[in-house]
Structures are given as structure tokens and as C-alpha cells.
C-alpha atoms as a PDB file:
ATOM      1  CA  UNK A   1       0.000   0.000   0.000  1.00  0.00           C
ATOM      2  CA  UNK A   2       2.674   2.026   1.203  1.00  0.00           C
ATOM      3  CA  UNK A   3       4.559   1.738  -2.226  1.00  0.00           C
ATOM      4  CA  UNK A   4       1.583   2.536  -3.961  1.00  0.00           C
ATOM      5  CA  UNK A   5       1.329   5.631  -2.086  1.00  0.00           C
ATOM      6  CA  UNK A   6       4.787   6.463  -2.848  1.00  0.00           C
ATOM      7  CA  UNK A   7       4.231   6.400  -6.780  1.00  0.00           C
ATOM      8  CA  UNK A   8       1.188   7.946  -6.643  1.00  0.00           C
ATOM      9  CA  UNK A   9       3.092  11.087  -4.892  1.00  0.00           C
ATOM     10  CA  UNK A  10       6.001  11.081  -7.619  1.00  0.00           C
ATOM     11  CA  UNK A  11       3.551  10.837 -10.515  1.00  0.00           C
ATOM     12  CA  UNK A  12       2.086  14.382  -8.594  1.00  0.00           C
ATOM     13  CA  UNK A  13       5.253  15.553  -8.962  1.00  0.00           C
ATOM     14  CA  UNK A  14       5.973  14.651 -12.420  1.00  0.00           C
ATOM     15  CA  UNK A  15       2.504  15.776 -13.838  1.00  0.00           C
ATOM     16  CA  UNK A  16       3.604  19.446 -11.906  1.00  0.00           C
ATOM     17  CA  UNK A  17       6.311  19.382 -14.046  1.00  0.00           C
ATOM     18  CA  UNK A  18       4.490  18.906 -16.951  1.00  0.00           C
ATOM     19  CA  UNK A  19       2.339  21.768 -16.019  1.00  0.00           C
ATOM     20  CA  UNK A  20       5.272  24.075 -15.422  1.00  0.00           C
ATOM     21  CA  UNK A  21       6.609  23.037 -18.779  1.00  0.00           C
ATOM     22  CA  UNK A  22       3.489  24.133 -20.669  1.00  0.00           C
ATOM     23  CA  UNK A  23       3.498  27.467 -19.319  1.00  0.00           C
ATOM     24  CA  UNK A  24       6.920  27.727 -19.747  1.00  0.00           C
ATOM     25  CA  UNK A  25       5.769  27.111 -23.951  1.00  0.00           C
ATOM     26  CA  UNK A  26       3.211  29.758 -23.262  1.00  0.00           C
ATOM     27  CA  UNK A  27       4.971  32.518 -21.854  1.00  0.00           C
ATOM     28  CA  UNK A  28       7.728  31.577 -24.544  1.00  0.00           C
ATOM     29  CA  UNK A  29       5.246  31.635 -27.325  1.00  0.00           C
ATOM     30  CA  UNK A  30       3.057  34.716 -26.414  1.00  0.00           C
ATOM     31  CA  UNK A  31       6.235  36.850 -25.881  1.00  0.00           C
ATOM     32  CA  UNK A  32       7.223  36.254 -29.303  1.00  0.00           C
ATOM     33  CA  UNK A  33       3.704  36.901 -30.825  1.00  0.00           C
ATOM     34  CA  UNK A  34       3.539  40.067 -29.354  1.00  0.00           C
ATOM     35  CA  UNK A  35       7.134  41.493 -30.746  1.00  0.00           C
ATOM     36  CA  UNK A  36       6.277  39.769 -34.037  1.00  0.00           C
ATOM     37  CA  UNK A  37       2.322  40.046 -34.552  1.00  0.00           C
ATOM     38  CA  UNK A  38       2.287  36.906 -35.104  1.00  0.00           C
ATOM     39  CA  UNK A  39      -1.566  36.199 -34.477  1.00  0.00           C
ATOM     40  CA  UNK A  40      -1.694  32.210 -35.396  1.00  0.00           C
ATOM     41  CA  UNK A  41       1.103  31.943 -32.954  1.00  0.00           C
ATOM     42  CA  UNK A  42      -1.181  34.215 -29.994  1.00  0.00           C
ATOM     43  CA  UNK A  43      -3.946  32.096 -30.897  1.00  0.00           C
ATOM     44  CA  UNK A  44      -2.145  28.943 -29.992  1.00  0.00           C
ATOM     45  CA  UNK A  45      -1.275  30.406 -26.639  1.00  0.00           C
ATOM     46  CA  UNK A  46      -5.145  31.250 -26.150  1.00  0.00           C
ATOM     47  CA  UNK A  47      -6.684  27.962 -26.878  1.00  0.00           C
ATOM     48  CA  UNK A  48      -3.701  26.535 -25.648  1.00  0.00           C
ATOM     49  CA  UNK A  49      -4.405  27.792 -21.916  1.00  0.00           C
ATOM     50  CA  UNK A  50      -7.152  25.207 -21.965  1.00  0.00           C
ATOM     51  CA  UNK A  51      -5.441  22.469 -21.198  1.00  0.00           C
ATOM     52  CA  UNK A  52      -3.450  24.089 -18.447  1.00  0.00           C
ATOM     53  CA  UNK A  53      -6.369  24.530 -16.949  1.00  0.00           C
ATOM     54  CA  UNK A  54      -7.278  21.155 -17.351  1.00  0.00           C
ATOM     55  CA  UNK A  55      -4.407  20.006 -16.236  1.00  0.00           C
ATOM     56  CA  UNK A  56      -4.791  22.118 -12.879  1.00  0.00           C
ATOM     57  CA  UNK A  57      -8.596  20.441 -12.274  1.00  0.00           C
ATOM     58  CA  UNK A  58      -7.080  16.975 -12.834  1.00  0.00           C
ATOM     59  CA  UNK A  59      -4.261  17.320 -10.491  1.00  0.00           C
ATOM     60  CA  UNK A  60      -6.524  19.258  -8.097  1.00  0.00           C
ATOM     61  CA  UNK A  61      -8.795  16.461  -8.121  1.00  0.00           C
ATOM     62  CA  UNK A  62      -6.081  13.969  -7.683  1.00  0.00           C
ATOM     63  CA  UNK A  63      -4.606  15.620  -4.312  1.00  0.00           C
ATOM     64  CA  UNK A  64      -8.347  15.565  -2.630  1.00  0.00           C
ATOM     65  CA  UNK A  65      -8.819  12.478  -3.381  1.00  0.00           C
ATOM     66  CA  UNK A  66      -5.217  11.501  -2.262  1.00  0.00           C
ATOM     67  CA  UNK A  67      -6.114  13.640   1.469  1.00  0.00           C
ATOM     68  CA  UNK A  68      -9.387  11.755   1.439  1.00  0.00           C
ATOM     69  CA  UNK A  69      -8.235   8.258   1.006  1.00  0.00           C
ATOM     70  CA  UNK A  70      -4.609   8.166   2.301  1.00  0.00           C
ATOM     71  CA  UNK A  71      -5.235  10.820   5.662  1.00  0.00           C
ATOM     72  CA  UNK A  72      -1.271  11.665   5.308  1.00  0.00           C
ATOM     73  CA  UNK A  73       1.017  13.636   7.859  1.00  0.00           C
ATOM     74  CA  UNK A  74       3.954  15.037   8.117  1.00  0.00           C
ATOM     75  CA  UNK A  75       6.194  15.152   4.548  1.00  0.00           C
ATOM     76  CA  UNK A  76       3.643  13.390   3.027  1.00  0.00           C
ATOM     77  CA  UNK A  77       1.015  16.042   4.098  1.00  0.00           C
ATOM     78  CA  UNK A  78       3.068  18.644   3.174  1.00  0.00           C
ATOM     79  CA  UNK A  79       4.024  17.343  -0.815  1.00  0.00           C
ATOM     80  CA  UNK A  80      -0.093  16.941  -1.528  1.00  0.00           C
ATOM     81  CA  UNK A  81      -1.184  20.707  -0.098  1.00  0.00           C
ATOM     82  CA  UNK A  82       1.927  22.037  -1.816  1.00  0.00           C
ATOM     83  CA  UNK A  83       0.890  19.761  -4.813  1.00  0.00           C
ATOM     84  CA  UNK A  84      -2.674  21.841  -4.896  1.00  0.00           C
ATOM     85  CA  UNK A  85      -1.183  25.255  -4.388  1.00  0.00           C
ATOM     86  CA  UNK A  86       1.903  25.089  -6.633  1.00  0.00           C
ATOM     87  CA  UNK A  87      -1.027  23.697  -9.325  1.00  0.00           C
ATOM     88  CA  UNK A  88      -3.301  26.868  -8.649  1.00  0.00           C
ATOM     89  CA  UNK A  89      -0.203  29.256  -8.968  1.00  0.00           C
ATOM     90  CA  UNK A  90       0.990  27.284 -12.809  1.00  0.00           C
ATOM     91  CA  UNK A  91      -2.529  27.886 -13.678  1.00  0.00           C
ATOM     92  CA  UNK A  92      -2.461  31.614 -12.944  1.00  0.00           C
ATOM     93  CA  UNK A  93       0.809  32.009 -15.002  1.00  0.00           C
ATOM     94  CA  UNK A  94      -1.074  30.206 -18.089  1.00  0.00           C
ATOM     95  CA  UNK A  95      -3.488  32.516 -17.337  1.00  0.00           C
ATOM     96  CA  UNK A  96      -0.930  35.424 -17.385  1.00  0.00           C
ATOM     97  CA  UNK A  97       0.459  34.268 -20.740  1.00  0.00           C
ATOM     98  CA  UNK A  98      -3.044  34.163 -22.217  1.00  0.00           C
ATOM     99  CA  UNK A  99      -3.748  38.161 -21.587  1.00  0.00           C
ATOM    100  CA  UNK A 100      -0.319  39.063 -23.187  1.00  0.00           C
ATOM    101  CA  UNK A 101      -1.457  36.846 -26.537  1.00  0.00           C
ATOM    102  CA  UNK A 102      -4.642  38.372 -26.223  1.00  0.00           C
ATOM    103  CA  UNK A 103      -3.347  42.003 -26.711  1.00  0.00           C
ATOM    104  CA  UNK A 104      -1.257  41.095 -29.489  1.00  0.00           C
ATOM    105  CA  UNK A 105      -4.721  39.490 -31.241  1.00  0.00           C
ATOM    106  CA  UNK A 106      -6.647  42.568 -29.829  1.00  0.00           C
ATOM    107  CA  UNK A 107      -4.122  44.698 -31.686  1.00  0.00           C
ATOM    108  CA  UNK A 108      -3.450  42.607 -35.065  1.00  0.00           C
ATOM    109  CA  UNK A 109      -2.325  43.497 -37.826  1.00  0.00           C
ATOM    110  CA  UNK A 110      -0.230  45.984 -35.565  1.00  0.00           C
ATOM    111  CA  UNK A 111       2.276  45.675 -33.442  1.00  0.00           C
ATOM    112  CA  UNK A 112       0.557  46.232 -29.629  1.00  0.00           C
ATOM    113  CA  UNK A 113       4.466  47.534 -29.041  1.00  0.00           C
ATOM    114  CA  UNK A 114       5.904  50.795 -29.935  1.00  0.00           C
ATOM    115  CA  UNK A 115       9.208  50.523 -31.250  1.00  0.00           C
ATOM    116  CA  UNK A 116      10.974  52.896 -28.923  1.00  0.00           C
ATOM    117  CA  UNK A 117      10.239  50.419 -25.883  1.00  0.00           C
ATOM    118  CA  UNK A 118      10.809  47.186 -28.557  1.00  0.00           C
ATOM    119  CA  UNK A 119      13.677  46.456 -26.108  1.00  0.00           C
ATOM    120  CA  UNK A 120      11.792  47.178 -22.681  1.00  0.00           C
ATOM    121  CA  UNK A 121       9.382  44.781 -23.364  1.00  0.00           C
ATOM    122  CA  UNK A 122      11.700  41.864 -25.026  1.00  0.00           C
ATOM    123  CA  UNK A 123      13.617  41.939 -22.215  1.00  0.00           C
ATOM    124  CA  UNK A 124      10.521  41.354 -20.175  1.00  0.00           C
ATOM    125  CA  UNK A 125       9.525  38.688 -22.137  1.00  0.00           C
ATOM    126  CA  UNK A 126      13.049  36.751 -21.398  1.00  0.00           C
ATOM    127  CA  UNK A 127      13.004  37.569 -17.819  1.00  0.00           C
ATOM    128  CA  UNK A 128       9.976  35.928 -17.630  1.00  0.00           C
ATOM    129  CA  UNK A 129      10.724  32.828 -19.585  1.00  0.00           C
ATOM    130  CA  UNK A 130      14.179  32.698 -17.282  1.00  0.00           C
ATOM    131  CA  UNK A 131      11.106  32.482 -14.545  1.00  0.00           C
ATOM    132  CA  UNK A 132       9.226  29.730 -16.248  1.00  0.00           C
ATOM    133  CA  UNK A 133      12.782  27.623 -17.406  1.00  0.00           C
ATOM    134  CA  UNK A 134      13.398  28.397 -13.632  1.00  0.00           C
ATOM    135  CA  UNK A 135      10.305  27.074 -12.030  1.00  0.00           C
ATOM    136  CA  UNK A 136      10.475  23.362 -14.406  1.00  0.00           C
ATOM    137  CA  UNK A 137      13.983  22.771 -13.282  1.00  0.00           C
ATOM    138  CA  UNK A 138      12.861  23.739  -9.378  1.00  0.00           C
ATOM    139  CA  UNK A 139       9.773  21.349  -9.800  1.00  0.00           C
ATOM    140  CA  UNK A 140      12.551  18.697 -11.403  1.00  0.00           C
ATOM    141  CA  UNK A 141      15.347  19.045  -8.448  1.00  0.00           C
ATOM    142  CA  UNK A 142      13.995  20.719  -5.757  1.00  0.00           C
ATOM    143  CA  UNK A 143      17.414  22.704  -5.860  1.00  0.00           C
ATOM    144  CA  UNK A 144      17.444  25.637  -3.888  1.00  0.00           C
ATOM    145  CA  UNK A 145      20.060  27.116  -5.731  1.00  0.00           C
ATOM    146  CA  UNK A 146      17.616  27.268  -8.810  1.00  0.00           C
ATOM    147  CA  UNK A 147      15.113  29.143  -6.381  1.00  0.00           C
ATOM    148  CA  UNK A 148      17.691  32.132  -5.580  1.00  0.00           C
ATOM    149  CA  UNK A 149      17.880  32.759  -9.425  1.00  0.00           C
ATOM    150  CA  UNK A 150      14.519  32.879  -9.898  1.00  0.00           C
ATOM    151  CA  UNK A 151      13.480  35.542  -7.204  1.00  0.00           C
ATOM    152  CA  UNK A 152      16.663  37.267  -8.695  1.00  0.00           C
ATOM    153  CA  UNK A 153      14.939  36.993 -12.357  1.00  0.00           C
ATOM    154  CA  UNK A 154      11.882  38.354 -10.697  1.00  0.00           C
ATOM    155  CA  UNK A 155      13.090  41.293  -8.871  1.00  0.00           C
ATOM    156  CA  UNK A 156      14.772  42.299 -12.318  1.00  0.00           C
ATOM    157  CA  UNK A 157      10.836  41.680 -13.642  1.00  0.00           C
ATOM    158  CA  UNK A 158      10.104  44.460 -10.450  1.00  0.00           C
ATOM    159  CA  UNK A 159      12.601  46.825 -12.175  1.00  0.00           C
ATOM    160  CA  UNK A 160      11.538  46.342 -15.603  1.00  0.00           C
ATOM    161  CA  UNK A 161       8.175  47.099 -14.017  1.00  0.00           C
ATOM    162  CA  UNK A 162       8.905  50.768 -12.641  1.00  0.00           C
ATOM    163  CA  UNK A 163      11.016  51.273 -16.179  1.00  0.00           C
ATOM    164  CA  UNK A 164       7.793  50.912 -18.165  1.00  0.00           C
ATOM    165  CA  UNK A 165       6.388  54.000 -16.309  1.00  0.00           C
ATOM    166  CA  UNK A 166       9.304  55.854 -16.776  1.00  0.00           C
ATOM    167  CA  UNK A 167       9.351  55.078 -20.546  1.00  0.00           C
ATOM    168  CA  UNK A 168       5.770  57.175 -20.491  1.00  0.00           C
ATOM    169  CA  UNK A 169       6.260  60.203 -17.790  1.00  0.00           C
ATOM    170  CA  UNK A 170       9.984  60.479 -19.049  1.00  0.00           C
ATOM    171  CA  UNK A 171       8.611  63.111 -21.675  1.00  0.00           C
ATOM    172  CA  UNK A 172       9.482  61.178 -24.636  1.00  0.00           C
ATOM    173  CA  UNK A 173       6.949  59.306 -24.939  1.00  0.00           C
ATOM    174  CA  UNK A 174       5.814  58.809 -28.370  1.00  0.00           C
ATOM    175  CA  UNK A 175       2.796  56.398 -28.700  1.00  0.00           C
ATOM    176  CA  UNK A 176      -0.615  56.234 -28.776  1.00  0.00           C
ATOM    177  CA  UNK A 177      -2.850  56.513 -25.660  1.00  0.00           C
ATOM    178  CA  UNK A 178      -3.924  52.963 -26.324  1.00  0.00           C
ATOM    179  CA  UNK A 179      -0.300  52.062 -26.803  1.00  0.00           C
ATOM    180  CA  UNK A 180       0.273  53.245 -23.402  1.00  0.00           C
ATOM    181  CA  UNK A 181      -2.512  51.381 -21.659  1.00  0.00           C
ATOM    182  CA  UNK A 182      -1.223  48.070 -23.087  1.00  0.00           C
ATOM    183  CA  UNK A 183       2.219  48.404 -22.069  1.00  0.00           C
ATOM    184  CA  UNK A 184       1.099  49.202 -18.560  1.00  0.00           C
ATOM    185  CA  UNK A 185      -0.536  46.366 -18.559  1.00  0.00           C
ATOM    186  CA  UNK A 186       1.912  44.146 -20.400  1.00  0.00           C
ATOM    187  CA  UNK A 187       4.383  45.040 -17.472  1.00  0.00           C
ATOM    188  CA  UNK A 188       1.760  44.368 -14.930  1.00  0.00           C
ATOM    189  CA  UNK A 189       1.176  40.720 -16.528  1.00  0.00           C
ATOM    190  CA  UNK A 190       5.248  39.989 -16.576  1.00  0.00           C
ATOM    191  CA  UNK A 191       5.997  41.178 -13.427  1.00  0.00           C
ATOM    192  CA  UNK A 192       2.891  38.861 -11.680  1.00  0.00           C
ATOM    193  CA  UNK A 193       4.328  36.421 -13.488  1.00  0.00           C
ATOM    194  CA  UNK A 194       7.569  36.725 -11.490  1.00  0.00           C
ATOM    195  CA  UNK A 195       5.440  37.157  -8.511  1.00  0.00           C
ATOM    196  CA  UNK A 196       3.839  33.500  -8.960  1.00  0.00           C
ATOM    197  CA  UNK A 197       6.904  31.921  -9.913  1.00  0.00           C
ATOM    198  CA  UNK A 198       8.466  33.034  -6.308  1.00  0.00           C
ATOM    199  CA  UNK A 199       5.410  31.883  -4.641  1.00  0.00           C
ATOM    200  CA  UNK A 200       6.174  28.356  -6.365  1.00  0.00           C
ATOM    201  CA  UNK A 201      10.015  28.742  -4.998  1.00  0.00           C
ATOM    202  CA  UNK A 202       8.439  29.462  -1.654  1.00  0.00           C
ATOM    203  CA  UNK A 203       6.226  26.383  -1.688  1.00  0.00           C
ATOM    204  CA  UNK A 204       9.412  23.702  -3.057  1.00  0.00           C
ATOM    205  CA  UNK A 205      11.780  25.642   0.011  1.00  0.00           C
ATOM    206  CA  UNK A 206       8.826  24.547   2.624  1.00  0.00           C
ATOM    207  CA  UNK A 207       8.612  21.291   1.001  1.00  0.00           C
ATOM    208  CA  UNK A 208      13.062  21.170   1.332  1.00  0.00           C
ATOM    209  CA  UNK A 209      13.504  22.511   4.721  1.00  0.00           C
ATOM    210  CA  UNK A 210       9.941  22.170   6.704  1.00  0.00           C
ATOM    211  CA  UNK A 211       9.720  26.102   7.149  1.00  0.00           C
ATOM    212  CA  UNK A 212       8.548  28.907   5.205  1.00  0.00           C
ATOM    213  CA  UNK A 213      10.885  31.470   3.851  1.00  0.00           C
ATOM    214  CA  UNK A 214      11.120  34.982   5.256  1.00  0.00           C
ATOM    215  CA  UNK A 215       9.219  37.353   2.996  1.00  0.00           C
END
């Protein structure tokens, strides 16, 4: 029973990585549709955030019925709740990827970026795909070394953040008012994106060392 337990547990942690490694795709894909307006490639992300979401019902699903049936303590306890959470939080960042493909179909056939903040934004984009690379390999190893890069990627995701305000109040600000909105919100998607990725290192550090990180 005990060893049937056991697999059960590491096929929770495999199918997290499997999550993690789709929204790793997404926030890969949608980053490049938006600098590219490529609209086939945003409407893969879109439809594509189905699944994750799927994915996060089955594997919620799986943990309840694993607390119902199997009453665990201790580690064990502590792998399922972290299993639901660290599901909830993967959804979120599908969800995240989703609004930044849906700008760049909301804006098609332009570009939803202006080109003087081209390079502002790209280098959102591979901050936050350091985030989701990141959060796999932290899912895969449990490495806590792979956890201090990615709140490092994120707090770099908090600076990008206050740039893309100064890009507009810096009085050189050349786009449209429309232009504007959607790179305050593009920032506002990438840097929650860091913020959920953190809150997935915070979960795999409880999991390592039994106690929560200091905020």
C-alpha cells in the first residue's frame, strides 16, 4: 500500500512538471507573438491555456482524493497541499500568458508595441521565460540554488516594471494613448508572473527545509 502511495506522490510531482513546462511554452510563445504580430502563434497560446487549466482540475482532483483516502502527515502532508497550491499558482501564469497573446490578437495586424520600448518589453519577455525555465527545473530538483535565481529573475521583472512608467512620464513618450494602456498592462502581466513563480520557490523551500521562507 505504502509503495503505492509512494508512486502515486512522484507521478504528482511529475505531472507538476508537466504543467510548469506548458506554461513555460506559453509565456515563450506569447512573448514572441507580441514582438512579431504573429496572431496564429497568440492564438495557440489562447486555446492553448485550456489544457493548463485542465491540467490544474485533474491534479486538483487527484490531491483531494489523495487527502481523502490516504489521511497523510507530516512530509507526506506537506508534498499533496503544496501539490494543490503550486497547481493553482501554474494555472495563474497560463493565465498570465493568455492576456499578453490576447493584446497582441486585440491589436493585429499591428504591433501592440511601440518601437521605442521594442527592447523594454523583449527583455521582459526573457526575464519571464528565465522564470518559467526556472520554475520546471525547481519542480525537477527541488534545488534551492535554482530558487535564488529565480526571485533574482523576478526582482529584475520588479525593475523592468517601474522602467515601463518611466518610458511614459519620461517626456518622450511617443505612442498612442492605447499604446500606453497596453504596455502598462503588459508590465503588470510579466511582473505577476515573477510574482507567482516566487510563490512556487516558496512552496518547493517549505517542502526542502519544513519552514517557510522569510518574505
Amino acid at each position: 500500500m505504502r509503495e503505492i502511495f509512494e508512486a502515486e506522490l512522484t507521478q504528482l510531482g511529475d505531472d507538476l512538471v508537466a504543467m510548469a513546462r506548458r506554461v513555460e511554452v506559453a509565456i515563450t510563445s506569447a512573448g514572441r507573438a507580441l514582438l512579431t504580430a504573429d496572431l496564429p502563434l497568440a492564438e495557440s497560446v489562447i486555446a492553448d491555456d485550456l489544457a493548463i487549466d485542465a491540467m490544474d482540475r485533474e491534479l486538483d482532483e487527484r490531491c483531494v482524493t489523495l487527502l481523502a483516502r490516504q489521511q497523510p502527515v507530516a512530509t507526506d502532508l506537506r508534498v499533496i497541499v503544496s501539490g494543490l497550491r503550486i497547481a493553482t499558482t501554474l494555472e495563474r501564469m497560463g493565465d498570465l500568458a493568455r492576456h499578453v497573446a490576447q493584446i497582441t490578437r486585440r491589436c493585429y495586424p499591428e504591433r501592440a508595441v511601440p518601437e521605442q520600448t521594442v527592447d523594454l518589453v523583449s527583455e521582459m519577455g526573457h526575464a519571464a521565460e528565465r522564470v518559467a525555465e526556472r520554475t520546471v527545473r525547481l519542480l525537477a530538483t527541488r534545488d534551492l540554488a535554482v530558487a535564488d535565481d529565480l526571485e533574482r529573475d523576478d526582482d529584475h521583472l520588479d525593475e523592468l516594471h517601474t522602467a515601463s512608467f518611466a518610458a511614459q512620464l519620461g517626456g518622450t513618450w511617443t505612442g498612442t494613448r492605447q499604446q500606453g494602456i497596453d504596455l502598462t498592462l503588459l508590465a503588470r502581466y510579466y511582473e505577476r508572473f515573477g510574482d507567482h513563480g516566487v510563490s512556487v520557490a516558496g512552496r518547493i523551500r517549505y517542502l526542502v527545509t519544513g519552514e517557510w521562507p522569510d518574505d
